[in-house]
ModelCIF file with pLDDT and N, C-alpha, C, O atoms, coordinates in Angstrom:
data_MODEL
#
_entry.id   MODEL 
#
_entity.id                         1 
_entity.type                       polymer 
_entity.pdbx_number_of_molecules   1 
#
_entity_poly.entity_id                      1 
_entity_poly.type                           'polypeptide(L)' 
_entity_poly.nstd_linkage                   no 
_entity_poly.nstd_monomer                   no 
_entity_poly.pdbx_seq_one_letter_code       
;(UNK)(UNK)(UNK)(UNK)(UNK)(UNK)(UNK)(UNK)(UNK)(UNK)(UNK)(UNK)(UNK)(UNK)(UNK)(UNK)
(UNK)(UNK)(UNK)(UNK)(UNK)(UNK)(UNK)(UNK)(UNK)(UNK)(UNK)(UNK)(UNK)(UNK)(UNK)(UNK)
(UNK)(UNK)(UNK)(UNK)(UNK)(UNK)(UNK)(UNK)(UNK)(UNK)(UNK)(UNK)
;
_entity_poly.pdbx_seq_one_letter_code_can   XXXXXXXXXXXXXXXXXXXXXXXXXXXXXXXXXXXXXXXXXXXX 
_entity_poly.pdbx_strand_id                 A 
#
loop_
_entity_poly_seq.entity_id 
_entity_poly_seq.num 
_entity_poly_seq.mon_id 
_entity_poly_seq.hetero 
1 1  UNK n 
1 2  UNK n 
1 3  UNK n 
1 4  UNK n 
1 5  UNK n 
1 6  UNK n 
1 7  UNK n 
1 8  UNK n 
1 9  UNK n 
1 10 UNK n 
1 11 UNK n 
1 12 UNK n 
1 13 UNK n 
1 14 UNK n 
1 15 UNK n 
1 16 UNK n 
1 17 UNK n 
1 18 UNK n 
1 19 UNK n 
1 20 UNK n 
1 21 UNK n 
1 22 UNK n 
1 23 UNK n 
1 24 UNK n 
1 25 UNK n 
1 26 UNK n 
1 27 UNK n 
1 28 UNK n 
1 29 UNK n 
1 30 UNK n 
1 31 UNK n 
1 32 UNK n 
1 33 UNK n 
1 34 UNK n 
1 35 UNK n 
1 36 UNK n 
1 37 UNK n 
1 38 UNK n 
1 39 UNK n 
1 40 UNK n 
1 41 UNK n 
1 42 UNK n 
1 43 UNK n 
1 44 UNK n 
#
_struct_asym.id          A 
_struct_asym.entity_id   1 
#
loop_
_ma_qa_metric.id 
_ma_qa_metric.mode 
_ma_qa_metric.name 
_ma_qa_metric.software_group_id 
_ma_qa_metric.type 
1 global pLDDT . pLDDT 
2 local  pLDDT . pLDDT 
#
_ma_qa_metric_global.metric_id      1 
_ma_qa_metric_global.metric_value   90.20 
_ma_qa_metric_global.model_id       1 
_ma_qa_metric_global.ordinal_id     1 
#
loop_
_ma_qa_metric_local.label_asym_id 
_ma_qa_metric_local.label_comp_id 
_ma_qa_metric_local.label_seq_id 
_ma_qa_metric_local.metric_id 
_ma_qa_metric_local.metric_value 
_ma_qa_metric_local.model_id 
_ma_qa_metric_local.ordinal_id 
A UNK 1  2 84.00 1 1  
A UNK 2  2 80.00 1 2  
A UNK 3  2 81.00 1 3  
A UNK 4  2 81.00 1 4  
A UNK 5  2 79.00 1 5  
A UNK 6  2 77.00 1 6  
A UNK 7  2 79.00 1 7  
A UNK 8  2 78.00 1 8  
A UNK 9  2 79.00 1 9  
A UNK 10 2 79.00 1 10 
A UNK 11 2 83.00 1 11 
A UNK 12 2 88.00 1 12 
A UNK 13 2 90.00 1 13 
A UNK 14 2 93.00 1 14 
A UNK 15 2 95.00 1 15 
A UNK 16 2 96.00 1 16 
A UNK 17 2 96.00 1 17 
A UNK 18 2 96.00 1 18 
A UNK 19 2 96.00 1 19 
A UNK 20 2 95.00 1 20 
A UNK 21 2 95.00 1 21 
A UNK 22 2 95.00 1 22 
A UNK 23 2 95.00 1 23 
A UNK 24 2 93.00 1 24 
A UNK 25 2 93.00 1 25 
A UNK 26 2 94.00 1 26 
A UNK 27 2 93.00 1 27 
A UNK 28 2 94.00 1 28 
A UNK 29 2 95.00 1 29 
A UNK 30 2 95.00 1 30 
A UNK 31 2 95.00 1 31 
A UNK 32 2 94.00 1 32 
A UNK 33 2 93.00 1 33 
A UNK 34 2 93.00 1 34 
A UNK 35 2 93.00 1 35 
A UNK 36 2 93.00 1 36 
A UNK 37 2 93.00 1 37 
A UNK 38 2 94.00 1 38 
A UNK 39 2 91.00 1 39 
A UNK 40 2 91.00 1 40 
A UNK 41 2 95.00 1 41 
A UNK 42 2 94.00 1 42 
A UNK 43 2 94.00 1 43 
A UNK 44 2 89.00 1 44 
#
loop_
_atom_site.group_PDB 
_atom_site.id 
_atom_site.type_symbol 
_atom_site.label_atom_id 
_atom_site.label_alt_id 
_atom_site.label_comp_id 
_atom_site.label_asym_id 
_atom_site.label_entity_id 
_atom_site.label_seq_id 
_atom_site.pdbx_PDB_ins_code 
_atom_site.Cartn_x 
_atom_site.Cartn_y 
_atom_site.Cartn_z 
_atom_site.occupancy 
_atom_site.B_iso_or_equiv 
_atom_site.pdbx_formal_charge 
_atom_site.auth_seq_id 
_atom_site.auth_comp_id 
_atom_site.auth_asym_id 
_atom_site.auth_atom_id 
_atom_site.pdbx_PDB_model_num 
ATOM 1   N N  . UNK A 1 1  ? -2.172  -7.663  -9.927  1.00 84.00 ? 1  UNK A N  1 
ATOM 2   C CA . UNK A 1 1  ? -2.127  -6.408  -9.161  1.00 84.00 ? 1  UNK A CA 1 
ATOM 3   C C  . UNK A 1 1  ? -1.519  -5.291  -10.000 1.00 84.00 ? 1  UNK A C  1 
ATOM 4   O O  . UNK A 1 1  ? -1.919  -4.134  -9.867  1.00 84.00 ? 1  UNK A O  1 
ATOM 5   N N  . UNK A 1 2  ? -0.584  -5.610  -10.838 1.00 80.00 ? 2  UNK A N  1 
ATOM 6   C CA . UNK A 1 2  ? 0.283   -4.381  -11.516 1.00 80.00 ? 2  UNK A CA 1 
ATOM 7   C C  . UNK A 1 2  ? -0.745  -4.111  -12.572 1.00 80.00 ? 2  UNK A C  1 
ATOM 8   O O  . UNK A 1 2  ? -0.827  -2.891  -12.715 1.00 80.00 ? 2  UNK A O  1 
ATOM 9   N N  . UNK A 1 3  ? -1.728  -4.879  -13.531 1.00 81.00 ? 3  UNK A N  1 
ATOM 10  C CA . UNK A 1 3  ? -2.113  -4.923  -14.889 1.00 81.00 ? 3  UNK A CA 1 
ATOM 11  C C  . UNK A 1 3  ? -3.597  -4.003  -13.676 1.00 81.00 ? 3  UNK A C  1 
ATOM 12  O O  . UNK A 1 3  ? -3.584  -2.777  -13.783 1.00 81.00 ? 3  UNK A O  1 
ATOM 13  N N  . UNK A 1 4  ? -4.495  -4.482  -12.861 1.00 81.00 ? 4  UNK A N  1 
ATOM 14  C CA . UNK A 1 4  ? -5.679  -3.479  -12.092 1.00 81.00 ? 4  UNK A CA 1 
ATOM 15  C C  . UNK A 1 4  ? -5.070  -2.061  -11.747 1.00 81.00 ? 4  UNK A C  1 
ATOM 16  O O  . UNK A 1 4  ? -5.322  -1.066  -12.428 1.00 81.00 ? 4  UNK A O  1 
ATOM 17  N N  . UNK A 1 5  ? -4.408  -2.049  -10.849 1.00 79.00 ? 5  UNK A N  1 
ATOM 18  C CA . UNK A 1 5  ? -3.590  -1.108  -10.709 1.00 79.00 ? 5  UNK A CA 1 
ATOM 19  C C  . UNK A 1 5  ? -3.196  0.191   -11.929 1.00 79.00 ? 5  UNK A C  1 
ATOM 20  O O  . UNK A 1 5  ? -3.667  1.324   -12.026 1.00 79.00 ? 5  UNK A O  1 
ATOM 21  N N  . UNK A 1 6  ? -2.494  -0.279  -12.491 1.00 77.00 ? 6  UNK A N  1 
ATOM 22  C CA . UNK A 1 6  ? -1.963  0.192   -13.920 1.00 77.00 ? 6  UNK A CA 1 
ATOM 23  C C  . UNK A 1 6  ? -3.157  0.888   -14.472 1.00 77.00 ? 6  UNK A C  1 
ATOM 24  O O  . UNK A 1 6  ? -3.165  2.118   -14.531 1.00 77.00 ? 6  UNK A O  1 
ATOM 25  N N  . UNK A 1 7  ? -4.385  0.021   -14.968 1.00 79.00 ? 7  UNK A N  1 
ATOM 26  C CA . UNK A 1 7  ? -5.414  0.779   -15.487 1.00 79.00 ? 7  UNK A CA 1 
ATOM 27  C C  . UNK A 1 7  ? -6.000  1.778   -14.733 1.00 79.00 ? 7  UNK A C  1 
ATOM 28  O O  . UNK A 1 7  ? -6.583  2.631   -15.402 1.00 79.00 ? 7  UNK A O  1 
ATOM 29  N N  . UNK A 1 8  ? -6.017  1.960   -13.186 1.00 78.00 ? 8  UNK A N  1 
ATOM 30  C CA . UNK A 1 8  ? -6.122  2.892   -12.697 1.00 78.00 ? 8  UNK A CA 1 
ATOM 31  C C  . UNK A 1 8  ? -5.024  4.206   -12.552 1.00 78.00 ? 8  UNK A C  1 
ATOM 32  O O  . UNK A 1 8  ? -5.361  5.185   -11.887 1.00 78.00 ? 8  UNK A O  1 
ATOM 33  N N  . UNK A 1 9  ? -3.747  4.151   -13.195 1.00 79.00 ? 9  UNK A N  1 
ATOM 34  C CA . UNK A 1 9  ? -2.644  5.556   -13.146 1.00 79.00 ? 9  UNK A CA 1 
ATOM 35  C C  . UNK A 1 9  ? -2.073  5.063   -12.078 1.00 79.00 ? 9  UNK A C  1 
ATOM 36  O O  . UNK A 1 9  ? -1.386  5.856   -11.433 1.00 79.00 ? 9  UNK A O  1 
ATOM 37  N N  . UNK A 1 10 ? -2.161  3.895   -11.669 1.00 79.00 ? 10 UNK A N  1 
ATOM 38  C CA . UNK A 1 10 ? -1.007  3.605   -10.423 1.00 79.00 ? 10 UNK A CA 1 
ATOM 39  C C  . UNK A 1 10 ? -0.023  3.027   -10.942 1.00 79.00 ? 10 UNK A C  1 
ATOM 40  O O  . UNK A 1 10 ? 0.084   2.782   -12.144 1.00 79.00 ? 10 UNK A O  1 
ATOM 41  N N  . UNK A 1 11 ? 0.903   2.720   -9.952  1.00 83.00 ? 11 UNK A N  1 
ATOM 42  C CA . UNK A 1 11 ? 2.620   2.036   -10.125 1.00 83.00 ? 11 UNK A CA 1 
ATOM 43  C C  . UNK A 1 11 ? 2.729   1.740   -9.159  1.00 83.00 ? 11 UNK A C  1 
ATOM 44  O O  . UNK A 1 11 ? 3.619   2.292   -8.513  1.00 83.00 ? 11 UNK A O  1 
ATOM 45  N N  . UNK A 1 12 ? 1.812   0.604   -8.439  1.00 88.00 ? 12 UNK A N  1 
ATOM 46  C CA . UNK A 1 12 ? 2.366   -0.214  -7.696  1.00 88.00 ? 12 UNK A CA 1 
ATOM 47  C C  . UNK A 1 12 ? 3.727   -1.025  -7.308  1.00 88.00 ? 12 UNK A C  1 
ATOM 48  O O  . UNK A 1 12 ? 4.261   -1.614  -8.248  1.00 88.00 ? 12 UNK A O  1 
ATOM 49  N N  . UNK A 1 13 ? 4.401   -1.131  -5.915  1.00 90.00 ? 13 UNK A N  1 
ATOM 50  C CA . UNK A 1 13 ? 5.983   -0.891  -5.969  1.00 90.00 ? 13 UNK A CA 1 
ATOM 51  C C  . UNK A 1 13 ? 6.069   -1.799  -4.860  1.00 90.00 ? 13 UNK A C  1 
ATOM 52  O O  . UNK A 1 13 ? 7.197   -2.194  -4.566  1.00 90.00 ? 13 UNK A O  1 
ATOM 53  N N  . UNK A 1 14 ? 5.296   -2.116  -4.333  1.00 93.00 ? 14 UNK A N  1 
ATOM 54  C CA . UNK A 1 14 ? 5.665   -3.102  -2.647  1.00 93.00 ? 14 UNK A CA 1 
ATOM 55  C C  . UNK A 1 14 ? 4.368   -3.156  -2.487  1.00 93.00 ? 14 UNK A C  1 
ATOM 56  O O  . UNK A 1 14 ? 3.543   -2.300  -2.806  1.00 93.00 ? 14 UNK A O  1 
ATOM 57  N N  . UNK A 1 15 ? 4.119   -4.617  -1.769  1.00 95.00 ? 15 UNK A N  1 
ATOM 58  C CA . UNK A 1 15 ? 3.176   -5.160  -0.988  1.00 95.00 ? 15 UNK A CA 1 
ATOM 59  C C  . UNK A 1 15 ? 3.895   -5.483  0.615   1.00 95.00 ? 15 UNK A C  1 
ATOM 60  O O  . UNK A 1 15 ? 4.837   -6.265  0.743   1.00 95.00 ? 15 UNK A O  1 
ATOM 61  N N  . UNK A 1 16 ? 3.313   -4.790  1.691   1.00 96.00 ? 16 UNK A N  1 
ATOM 62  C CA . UNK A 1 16 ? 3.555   -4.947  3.057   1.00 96.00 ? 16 UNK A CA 1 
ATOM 63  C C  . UNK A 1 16 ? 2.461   -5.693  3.864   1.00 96.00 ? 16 UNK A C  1 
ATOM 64  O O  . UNK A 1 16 ? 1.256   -5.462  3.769   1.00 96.00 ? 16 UNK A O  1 
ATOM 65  N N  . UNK A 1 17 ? 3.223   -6.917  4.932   1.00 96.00 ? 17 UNK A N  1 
ATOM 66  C CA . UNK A 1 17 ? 2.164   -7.094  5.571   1.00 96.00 ? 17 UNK A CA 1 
ATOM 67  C C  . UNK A 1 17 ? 2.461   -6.803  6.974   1.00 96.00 ? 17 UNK A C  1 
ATOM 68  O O  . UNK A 1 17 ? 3.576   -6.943  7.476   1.00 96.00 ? 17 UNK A O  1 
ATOM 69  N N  . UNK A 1 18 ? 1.105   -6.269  7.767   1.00 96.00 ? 18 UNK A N  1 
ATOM 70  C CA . UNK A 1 18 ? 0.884   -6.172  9.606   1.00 96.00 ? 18 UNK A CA 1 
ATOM 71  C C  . UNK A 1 18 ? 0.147   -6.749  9.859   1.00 96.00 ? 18 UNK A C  1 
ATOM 72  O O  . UNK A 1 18 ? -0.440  -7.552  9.134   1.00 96.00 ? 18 UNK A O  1 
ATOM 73  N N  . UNK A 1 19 ? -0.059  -6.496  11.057  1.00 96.00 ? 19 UNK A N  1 
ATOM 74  C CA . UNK A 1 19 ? -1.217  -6.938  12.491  1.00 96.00 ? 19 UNK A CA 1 
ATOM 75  C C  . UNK A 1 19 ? -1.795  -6.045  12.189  1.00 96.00 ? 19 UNK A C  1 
ATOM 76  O O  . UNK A 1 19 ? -1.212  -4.962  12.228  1.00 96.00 ? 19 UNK A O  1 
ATOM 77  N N  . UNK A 1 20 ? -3.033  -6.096  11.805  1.00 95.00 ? 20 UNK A N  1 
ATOM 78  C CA . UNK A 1 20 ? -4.521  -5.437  11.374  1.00 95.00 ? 20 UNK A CA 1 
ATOM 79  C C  . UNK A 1 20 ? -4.591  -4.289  11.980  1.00 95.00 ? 20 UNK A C  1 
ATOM 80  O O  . UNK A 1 20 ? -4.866  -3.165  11.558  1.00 95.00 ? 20 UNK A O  1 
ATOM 81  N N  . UNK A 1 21 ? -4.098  -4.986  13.818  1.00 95.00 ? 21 UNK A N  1 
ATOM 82  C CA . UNK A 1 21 ? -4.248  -3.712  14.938  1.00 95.00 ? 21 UNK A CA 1 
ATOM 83  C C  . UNK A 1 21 ? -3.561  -2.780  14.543  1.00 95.00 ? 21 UNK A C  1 
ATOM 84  O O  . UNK A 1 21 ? -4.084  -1.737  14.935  1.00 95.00 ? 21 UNK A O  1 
ATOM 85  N N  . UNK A 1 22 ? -2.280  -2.506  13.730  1.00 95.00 ? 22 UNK A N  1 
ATOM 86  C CA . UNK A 1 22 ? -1.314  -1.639  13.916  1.00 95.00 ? 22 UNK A CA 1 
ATOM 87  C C  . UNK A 1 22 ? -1.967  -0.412  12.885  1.00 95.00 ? 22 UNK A C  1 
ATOM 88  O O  . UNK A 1 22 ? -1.653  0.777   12.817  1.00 95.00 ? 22 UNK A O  1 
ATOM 89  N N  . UNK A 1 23 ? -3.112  -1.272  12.033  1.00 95.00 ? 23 UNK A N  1 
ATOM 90  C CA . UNK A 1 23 ? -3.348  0.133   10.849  1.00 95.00 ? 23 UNK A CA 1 
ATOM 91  C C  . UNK A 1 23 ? -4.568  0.808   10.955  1.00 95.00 ? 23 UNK A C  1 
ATOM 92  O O  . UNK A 1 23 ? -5.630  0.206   11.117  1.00 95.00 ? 23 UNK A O  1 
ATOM 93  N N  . UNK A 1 24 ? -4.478  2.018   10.875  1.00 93.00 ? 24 UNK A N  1 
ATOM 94  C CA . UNK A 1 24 ? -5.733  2.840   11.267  1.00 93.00 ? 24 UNK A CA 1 
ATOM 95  C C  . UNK A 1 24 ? -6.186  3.962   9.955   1.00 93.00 ? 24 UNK A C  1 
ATOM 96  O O  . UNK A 1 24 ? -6.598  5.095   10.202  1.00 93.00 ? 24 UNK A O  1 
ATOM 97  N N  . UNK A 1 25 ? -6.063  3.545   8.866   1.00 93.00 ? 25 UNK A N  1 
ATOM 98  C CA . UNK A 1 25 ? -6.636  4.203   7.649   1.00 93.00 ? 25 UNK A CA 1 
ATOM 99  C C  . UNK A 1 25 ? -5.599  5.284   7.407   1.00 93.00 ? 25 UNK A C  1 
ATOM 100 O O  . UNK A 1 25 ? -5.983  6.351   6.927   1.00 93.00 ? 25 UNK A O  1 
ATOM 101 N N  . UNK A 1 26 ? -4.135  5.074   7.739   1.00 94.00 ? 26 UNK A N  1 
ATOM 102 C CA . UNK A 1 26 ? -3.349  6.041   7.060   1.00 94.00 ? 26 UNK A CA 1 
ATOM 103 C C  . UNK A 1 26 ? -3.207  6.011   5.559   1.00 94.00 ? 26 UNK A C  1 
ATOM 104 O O  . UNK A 1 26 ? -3.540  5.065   4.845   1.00 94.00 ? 26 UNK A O  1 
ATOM 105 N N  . UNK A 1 27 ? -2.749  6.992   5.212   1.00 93.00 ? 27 UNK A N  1 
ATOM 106 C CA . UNK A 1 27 ? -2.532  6.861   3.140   1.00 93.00 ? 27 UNK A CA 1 
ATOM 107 C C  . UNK A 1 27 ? -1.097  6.835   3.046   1.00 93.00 ? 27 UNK A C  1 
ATOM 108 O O  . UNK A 1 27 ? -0.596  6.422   2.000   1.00 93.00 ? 27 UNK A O  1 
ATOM 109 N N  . UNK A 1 28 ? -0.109  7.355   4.328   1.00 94.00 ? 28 UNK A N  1 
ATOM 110 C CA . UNK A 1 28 ? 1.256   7.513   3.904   1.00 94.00 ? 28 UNK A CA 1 
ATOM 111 C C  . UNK A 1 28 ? 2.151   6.586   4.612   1.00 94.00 ? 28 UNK A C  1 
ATOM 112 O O  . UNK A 1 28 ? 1.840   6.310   5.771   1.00 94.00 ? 28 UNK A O  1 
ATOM 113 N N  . UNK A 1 29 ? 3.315   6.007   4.063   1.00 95.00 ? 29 UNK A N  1 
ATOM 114 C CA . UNK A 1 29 ? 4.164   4.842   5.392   1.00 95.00 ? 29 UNK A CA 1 
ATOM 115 C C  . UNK A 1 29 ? 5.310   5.372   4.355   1.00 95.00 ? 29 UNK A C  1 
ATOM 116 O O  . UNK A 1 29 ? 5.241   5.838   3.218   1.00 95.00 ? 29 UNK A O  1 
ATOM 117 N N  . UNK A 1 30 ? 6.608   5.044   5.417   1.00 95.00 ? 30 UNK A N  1 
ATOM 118 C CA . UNK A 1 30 ? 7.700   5.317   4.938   1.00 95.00 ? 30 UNK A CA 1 
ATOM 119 C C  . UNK A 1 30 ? 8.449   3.971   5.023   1.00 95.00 ? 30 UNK A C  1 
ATOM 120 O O  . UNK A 1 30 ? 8.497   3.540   6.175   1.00 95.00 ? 30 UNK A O  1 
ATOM 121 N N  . UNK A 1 31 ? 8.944   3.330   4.252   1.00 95.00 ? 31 UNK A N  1 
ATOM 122 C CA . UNK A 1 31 ? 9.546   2.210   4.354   1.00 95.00 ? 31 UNK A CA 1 
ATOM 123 C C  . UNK A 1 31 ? 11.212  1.981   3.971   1.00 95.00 ? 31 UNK A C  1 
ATOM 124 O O  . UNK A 1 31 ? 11.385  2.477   2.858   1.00 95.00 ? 31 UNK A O  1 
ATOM 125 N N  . UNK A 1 32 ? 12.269  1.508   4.409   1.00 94.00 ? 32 UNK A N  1 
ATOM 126 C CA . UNK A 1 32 ? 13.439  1.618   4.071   1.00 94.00 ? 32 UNK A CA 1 
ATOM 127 C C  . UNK A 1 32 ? 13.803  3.456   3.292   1.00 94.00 ? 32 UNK A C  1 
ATOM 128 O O  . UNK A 1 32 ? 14.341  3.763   2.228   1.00 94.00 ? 32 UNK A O  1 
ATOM 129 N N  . UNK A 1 33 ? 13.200  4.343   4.438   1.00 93.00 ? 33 UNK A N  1 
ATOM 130 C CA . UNK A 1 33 ? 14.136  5.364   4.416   1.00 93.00 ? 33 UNK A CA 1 
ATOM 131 C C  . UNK A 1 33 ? 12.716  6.328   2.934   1.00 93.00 ? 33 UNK A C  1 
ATOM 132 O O  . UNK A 1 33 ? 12.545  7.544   3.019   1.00 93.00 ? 33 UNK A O  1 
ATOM 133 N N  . UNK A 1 34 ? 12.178  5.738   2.143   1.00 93.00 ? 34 UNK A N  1 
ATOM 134 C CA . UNK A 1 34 ? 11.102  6.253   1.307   1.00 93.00 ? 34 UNK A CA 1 
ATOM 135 C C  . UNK A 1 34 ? 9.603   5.893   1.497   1.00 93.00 ? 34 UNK A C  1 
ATOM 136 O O  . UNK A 1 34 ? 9.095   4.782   1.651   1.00 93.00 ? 34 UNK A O  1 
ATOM 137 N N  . UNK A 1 35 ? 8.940   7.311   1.437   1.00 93.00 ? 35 UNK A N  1 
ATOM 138 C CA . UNK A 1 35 ? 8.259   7.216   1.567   1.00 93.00 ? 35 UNK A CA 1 
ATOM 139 C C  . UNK A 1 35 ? 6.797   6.862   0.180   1.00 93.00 ? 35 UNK A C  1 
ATOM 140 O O  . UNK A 1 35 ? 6.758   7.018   -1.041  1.00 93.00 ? 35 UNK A O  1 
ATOM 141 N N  . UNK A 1 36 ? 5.863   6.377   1.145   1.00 93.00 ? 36 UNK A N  1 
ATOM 142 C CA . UNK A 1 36 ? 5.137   5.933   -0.421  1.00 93.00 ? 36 UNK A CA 1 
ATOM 143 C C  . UNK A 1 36 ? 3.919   6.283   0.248   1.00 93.00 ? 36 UNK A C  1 
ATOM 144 O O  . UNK A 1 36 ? 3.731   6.529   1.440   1.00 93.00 ? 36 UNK A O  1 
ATOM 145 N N  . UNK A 1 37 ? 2.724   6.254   -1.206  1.00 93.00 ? 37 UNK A N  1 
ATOM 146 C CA . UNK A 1 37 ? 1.490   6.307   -0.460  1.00 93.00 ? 37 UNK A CA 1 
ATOM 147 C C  . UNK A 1 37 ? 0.769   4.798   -0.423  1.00 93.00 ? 37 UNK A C  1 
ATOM 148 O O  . UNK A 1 37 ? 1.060   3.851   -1.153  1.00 93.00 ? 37 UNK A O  1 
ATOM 149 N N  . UNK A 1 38 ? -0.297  4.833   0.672   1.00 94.00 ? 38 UNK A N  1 
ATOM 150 C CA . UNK A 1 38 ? -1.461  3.092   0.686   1.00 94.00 ? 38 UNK A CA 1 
ATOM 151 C C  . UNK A 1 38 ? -1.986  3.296   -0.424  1.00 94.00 ? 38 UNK A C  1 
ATOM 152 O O  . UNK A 1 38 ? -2.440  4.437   -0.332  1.00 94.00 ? 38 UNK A O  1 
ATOM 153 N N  . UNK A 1 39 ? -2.252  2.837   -1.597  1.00 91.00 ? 39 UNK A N  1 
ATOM 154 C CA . UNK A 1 39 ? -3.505  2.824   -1.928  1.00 91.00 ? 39 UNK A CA 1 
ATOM 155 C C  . UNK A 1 39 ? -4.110  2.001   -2.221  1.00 91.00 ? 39 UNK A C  1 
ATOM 156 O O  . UNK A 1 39 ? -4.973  2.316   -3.041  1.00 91.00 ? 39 UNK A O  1 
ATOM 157 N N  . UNK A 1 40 ? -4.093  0.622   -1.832  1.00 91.00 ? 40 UNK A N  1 
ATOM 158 C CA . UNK A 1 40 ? -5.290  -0.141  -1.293  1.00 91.00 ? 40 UNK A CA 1 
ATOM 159 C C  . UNK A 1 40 ? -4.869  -0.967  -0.127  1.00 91.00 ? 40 UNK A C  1 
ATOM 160 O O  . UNK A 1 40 ? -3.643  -1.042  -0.047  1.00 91.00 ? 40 UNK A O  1 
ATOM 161 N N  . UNK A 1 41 ? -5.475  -1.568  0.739   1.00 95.00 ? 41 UNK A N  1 
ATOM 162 C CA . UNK A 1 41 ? -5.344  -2.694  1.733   1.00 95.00 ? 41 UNK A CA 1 
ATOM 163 C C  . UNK A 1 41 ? -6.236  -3.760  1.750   1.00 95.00 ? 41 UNK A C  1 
ATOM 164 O O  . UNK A 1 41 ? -7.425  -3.449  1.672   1.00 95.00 ? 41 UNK A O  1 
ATOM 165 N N  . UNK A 1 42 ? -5.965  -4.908  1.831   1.00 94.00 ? 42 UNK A N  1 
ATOM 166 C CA . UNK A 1 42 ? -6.399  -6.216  1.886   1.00 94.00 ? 42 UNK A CA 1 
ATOM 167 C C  . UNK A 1 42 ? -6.349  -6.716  3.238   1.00 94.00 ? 42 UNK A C  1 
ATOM 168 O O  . UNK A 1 42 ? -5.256  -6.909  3.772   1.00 94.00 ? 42 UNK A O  1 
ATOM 169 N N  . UNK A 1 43 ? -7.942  -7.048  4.122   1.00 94.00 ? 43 UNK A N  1 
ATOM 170 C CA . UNK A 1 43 ? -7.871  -7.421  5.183   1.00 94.00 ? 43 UNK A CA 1 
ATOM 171 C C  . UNK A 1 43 ? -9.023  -8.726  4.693   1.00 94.00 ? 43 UNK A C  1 
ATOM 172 O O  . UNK A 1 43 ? -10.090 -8.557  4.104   1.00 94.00 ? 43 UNK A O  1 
ATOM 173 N N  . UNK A 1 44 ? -8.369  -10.135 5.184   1.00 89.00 ? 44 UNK A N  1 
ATOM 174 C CA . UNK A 1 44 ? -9.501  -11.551 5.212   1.00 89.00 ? 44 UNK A CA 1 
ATOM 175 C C  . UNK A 1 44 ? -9.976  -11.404 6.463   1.00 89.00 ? 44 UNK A C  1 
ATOM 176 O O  . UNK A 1 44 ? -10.810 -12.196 6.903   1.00 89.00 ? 44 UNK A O  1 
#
């Protein structure tokens, strides 16, 4: 994830998981007080 990522200009920093239901195509979440952007999600 860091080495795909990386070649794209990202800096991947946390992986979070929910209930599928709870996400509706936001780009922004704030987690412990900072905020970050999605930029990708993994649904099986």
């Amino acid at each position: 994830e860091y080495f795909k990522a990386g070649q794209n200009g990202m800096h991947p920093e946390i992986m979070l998981t929910t209930a599928a239901i709870n996400y509706s195509g936001e780009m922004m979440i704030e987690y412990k007080k900072v905020q970050y952007g999605i930029y990708r999600t993994f649904h099986e």
